[in-house]
Protein backbone atom coordinates (compact mmCIF):
# COMPACT_ATOMS: atom_id res chain seq x y z
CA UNK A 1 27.29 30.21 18.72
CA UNK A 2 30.54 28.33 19.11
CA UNK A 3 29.15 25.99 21.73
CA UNK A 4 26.13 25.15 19.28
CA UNK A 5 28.70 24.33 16.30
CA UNK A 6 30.64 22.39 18.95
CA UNK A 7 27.26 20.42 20.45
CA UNK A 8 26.96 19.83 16.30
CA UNK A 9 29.75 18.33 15.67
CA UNK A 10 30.19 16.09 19.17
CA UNK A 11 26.99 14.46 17.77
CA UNK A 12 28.31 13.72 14.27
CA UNK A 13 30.60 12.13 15.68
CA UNK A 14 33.45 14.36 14.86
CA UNK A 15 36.25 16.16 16.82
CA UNK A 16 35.64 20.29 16.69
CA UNK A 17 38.81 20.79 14.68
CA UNK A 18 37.29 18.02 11.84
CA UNK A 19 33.77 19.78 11.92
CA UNK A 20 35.53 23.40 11.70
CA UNK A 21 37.85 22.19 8.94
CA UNK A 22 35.73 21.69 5.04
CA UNK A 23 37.73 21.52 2.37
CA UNK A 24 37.26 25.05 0.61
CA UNK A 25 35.43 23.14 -2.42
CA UNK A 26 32.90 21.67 0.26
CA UNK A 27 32.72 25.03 1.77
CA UNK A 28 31.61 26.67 -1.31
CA UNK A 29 28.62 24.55 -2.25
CA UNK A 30 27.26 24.39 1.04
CA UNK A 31 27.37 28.32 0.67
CA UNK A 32 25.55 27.72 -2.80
CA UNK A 33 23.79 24.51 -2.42
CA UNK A 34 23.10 22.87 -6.23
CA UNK A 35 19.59 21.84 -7.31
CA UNK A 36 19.13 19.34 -9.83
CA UNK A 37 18.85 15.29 -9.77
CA UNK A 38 22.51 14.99 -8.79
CA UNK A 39 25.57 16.93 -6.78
CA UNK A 40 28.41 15.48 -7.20
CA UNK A 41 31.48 16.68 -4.88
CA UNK A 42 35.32 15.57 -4.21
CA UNK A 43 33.57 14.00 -0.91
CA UNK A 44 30.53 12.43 -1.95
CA UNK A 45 28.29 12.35 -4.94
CA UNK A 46 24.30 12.46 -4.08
CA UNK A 47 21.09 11.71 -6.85
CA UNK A 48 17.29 11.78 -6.67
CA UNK A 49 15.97 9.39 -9.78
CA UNK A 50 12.63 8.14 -11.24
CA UNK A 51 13.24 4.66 -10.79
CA UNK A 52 9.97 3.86 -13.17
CA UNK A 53 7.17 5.36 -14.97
CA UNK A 54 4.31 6.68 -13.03
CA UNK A 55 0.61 6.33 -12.78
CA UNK A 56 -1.41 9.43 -11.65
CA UNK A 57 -3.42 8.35 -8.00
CA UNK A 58 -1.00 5.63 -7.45
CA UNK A 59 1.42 5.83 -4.64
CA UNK A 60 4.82 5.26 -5.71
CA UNK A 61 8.42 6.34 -4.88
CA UNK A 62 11.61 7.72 -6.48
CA UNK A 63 15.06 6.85 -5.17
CA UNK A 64 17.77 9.21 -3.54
CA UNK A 65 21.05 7.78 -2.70
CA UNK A 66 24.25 9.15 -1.13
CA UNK A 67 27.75 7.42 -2.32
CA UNK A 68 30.89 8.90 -0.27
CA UNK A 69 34.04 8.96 -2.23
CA UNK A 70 37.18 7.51 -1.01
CA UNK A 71 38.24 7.70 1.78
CA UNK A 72 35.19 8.95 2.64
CA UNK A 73 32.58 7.36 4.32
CA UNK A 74 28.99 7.57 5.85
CA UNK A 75 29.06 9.10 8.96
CA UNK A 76 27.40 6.79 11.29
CA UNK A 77 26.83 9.22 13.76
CA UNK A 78 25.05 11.40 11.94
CA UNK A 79 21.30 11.62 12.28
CA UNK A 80 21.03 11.40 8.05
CA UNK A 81 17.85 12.25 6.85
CA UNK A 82 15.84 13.06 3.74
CA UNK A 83 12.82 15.43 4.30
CA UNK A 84 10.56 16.24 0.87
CA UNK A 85 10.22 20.30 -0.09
CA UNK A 86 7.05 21.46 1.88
CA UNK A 87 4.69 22.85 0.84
CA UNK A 88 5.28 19.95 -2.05
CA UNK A 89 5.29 20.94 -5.87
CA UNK A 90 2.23 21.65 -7.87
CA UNK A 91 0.43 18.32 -8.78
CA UNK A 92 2.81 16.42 -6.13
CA UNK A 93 1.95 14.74 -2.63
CA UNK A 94 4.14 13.48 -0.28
CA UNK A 95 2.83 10.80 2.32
CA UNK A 96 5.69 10.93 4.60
CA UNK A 97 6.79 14.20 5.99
CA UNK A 98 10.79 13.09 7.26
CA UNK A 99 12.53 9.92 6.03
CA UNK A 100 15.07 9.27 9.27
CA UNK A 101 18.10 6.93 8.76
CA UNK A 102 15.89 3.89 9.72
CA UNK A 103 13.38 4.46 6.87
CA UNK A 104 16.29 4.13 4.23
CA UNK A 105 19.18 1.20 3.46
CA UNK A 106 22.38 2.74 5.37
CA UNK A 107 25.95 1.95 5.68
CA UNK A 108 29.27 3.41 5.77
CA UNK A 109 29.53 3.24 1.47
CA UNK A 110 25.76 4.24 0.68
CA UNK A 111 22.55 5.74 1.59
CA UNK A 112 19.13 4.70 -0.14
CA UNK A 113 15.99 6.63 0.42
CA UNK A 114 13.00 5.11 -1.14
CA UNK A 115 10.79 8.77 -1.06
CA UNK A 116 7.07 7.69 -1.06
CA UNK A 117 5.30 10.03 -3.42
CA UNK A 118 1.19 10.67 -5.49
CA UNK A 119 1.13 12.11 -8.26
CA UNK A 120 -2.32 13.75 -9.15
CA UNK A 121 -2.36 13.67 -13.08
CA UNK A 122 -0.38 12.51 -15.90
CA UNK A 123 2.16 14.69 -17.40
CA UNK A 124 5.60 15.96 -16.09
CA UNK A 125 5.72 16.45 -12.24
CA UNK A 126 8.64 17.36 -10.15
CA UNK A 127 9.51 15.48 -7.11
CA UNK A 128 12.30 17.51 -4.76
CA UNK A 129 13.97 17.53 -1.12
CA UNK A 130 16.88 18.20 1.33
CA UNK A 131 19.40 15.47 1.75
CA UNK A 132 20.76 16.15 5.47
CA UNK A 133 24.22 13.82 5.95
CA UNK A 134 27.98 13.57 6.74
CA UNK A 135 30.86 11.77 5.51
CA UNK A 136 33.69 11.56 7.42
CA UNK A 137 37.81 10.51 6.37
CA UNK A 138 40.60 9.66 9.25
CA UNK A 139 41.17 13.65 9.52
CA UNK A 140 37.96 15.15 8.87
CA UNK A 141 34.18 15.00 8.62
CA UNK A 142 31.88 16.89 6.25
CA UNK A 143 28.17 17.84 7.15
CA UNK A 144 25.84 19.04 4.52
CA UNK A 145 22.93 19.60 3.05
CA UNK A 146 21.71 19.89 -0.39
CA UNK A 147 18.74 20.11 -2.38
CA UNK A 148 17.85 17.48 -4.90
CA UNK A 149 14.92 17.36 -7.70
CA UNK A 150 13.52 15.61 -10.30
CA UNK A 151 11.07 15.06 -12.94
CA UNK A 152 8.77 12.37 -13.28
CA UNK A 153 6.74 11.11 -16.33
CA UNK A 154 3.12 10.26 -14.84
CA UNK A 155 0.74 8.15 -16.97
């Protein structure tokens, strides 16, 4: 078990103290990860948001980003990732399974996931995932997950 958390955090990019180290806030809400549109933390704040309205049958996406807080910043080590809630939500298709760091807009101060998305009728739909990332200061690095949704107005 300790050789898996170290193997963990020698690929983030971070030293095993760093990885053993959250904060006790950070440890907290990855015990109890929030779901909603946004999580905001003292590391990082994350949000899922219709960017638009919607037409039912149309492919179309809502955005996710990630913004670290200073002195925070993206972990570029990290293997960040955005993967939609399977099986998806009632009414909701997803036609990409995984978004991987190269299918979003990534730096060390943000993270944009464009999450491709049809939705089958008009009304309210819900469009959710897991946000997979770390951010990382001069003395430690954070890794978490946490779930994001949000509602859409379809046409």
């Amino acid at each position: 078990m300790a050789l898996a958390a170290l193997t963990l955090a020698a690929a983030a990019g971070c030293t095993p103290s760093e990885a053993a180290t959250p904060p006790a806030a950070e440890a907290e809400s990855a015990a109890a990860p929030a779901k909603g549109p946004k999580v905001d933390t003292e590391t990082y704040v994350m949000e899922m948001k219709p960017t638009k309205k919607y037409k039912a049958g149309q492919e179309d996406t809502v955005e996710v980003t990630l913004i670290p807080k200073a002195p925070y910043h993206i972990n570029d080590k990290y293997p960040i990732k955005f993967k939609p809630t399977d099986p998806a939500p009632d009414g909701i298709k997803y036609t990409k399974a995984v978004l991987k760091k190269e299918d979003g807009a990534v730096d060390d101060k943000k993270a944009v996931f464009k999450v491709p998305f049809v939705a089958a009728k008009a009304g309210q739909a819900k469009v959710s995932g897991v946000l997979y990332m770390s951010v990382c200061s001069d003395a430690n690095c954070i890794m978490d997950k946490q779930e994001l949704e949000a509602n859409v107005d379809v046409e």
